[in-house]
Protein backbone atom coordinates (compact mmCIF):
# COMPACT_ATOMS: atom_id res chain seq x y z
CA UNK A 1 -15.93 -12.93 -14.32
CA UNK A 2 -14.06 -14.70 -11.98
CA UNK A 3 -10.45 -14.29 -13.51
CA UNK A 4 -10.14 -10.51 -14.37
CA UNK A 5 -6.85 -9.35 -16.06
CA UNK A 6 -5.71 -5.99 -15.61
CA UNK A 7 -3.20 -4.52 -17.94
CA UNK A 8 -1.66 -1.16 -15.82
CA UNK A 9 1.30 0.83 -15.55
CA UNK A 10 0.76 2.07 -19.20
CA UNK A 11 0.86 -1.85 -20.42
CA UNK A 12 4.47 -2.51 -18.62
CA UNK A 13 2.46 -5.02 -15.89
CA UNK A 14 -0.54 -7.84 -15.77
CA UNK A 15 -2.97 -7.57 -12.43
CA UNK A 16 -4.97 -10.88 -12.12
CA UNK A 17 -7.57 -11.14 -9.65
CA UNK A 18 -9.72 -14.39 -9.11
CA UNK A 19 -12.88 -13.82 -7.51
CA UNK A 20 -14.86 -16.74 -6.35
CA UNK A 21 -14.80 -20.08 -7.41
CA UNK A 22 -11.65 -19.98 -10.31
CA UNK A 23 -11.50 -23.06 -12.66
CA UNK A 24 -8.70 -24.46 -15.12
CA UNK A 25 -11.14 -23.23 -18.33
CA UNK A 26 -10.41 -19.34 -16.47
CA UNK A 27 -7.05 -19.75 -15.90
CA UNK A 28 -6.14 -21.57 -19.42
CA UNK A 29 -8.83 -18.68 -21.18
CA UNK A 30 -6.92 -15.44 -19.51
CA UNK A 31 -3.95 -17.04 -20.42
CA UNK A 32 -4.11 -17.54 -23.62
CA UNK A 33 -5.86 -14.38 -24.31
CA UNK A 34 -3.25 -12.67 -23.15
CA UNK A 35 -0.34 -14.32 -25.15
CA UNK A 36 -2.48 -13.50 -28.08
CA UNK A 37 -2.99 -9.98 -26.45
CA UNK A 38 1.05 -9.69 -26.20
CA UNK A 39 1.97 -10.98 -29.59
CA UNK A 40 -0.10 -8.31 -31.26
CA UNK A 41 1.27 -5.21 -28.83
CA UNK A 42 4.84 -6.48 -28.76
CA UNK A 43 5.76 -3.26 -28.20
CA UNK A 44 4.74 -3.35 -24.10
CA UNK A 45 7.13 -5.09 -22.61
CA UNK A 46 5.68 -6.71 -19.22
CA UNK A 47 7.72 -6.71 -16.28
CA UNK A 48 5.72 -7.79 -13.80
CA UNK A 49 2.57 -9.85 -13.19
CA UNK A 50 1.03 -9.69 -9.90
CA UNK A 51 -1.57 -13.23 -10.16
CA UNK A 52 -4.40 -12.47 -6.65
CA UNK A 53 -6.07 -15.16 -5.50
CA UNK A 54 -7.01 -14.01 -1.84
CA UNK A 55 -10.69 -13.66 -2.84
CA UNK A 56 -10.85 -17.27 -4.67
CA UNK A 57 -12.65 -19.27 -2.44
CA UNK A 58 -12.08 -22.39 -4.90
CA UNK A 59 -9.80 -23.05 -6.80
CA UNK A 60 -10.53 -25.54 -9.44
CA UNK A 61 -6.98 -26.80 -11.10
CA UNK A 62 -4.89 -30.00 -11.39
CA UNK A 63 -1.32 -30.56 -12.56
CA UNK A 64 -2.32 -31.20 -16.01
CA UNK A 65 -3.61 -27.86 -15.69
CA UNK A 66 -0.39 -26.09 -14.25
CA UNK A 67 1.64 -28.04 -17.58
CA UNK A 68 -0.64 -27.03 -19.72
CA UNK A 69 -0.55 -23.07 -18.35
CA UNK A 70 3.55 -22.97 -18.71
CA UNK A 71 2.91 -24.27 -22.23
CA UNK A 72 1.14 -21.32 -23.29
CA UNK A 73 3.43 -19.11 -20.99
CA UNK A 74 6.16 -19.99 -22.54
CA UNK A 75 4.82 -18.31 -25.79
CA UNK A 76 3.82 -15.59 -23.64
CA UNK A 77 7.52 -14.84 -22.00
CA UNK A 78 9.24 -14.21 -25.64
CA UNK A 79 6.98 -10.74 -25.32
CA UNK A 80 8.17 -10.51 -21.86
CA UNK A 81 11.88 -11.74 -21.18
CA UNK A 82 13.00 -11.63 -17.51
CA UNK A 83 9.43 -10.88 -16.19
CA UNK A 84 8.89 -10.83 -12.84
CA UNK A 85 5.42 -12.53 -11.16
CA UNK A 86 3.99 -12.52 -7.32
CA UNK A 87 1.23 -15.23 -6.81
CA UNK A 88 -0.74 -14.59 -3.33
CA UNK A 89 -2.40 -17.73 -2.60
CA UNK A 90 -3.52 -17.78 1.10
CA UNK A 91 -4.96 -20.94 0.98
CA UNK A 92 -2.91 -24.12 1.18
CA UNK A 93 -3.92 -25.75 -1.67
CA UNK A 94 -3.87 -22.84 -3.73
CA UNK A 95 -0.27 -22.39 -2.45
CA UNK A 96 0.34 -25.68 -3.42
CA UNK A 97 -0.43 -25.67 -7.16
CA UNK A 98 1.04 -21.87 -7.46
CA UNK A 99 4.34 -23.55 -5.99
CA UNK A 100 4.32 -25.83 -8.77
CA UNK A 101 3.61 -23.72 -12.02
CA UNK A 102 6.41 -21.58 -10.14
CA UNK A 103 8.81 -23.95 -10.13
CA UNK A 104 8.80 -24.54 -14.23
CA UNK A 105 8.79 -20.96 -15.13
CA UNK A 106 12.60 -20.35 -14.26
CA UNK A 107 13.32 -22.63 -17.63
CA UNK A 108 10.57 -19.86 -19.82
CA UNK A 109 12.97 -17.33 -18.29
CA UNK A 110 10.33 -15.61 -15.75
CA UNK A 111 11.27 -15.20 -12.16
CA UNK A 112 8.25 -16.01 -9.86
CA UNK A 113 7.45 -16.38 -6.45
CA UNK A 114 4.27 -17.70 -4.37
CA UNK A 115 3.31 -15.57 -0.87
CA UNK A 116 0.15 -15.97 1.46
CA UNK A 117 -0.66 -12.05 1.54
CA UNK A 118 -0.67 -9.43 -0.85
CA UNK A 119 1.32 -6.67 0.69
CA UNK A 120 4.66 -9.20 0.67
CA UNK A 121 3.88 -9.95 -2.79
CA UNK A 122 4.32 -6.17 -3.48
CA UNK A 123 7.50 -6.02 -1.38
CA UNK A 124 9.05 -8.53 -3.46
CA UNK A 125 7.67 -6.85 -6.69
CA UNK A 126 9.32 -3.34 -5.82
CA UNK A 127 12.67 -5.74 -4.26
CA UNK A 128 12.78 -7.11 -7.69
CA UNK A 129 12.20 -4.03 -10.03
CA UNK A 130 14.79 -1.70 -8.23
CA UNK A 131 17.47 -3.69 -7.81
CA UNK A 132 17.31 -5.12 -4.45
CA UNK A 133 15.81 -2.61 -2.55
CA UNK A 134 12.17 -1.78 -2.70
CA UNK A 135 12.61 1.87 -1.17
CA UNK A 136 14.57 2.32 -4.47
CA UNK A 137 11.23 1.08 -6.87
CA UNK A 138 10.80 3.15 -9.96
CA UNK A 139 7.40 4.50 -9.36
CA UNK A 140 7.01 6.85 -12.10
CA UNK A 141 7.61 4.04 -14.28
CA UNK A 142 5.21 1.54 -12.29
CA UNK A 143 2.88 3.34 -9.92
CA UNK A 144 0.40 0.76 -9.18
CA UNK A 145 3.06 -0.75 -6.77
CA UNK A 146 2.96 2.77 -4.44
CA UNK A 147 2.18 1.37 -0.72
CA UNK A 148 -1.20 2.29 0.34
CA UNK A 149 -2.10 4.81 2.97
């Protein structure tokens, strides 16, 4: 599949890797999927999505398409209030259109931000989850954000 959703972190965060060539149908499916997903598991809380696209090698989307995705987000974020979500988009379009969709989901109450590499995506993630400083992240609680090596 070329949009996989991971749930992790005993259901407390989202990992979403696109692989390939990643069109509106996969992004608009795994979407609504998962508010479905959320509205029957209410009890999981998600605090942080991390959204991967550094192994898309086309992205397939238009505006209409990022309008359409905060639609359904926004029945996603009453399951997940104050949620936190990294986009890595190294790619300038891709950039581009994850700028957008990040700029409407401050009014759904989400936080997001876009980044060109992974490992500052994660930075931000542990910044954001421990208060303002990453050293201080709550790894027990969310251990798939542990640096590497």
């Amino acid at each position: 599949m070329p949009y996989e959703t991971h749930f992790v972190d005993a259901g407390k965060a989202v990992h979403k890797i696109g692989i390939g060539v990643v069109t509106s149908a996969d992004i608009l499916s795994s979407a609504l999927k998962r508010s479905r997903d959320e509205a029957r598991n209410s009890e999981h809380i998600i605090k942080y999505s991390l959204v991967d696209y550094s192994q898309t090698t086309d992205l397939q989307v238009t505006i209409e398409t990022m309008h359409q995705l905060v639609e359904i987000n926004r029945r996603t974020a009453q399951y997940s209030p104050g949620c936190f979500i990294a986009v890595v988009a190294p790619d300038c379009m891709m950039f581009g259109m994850a700028r957008i969709w990040a700029s409407f989901t401050k009014e759904i109450g989400w936080e997001a931000n876009v980044f060109r590499d992974r490992e500052s995506a994660l930075v931000w993630l542990r910044t954001m989850l421990s208060n303002g400083n990453p050293d201080n992240c709550p790894f027990d609680e969310f251990p798939s954000l542990r640096p590497q090596g």
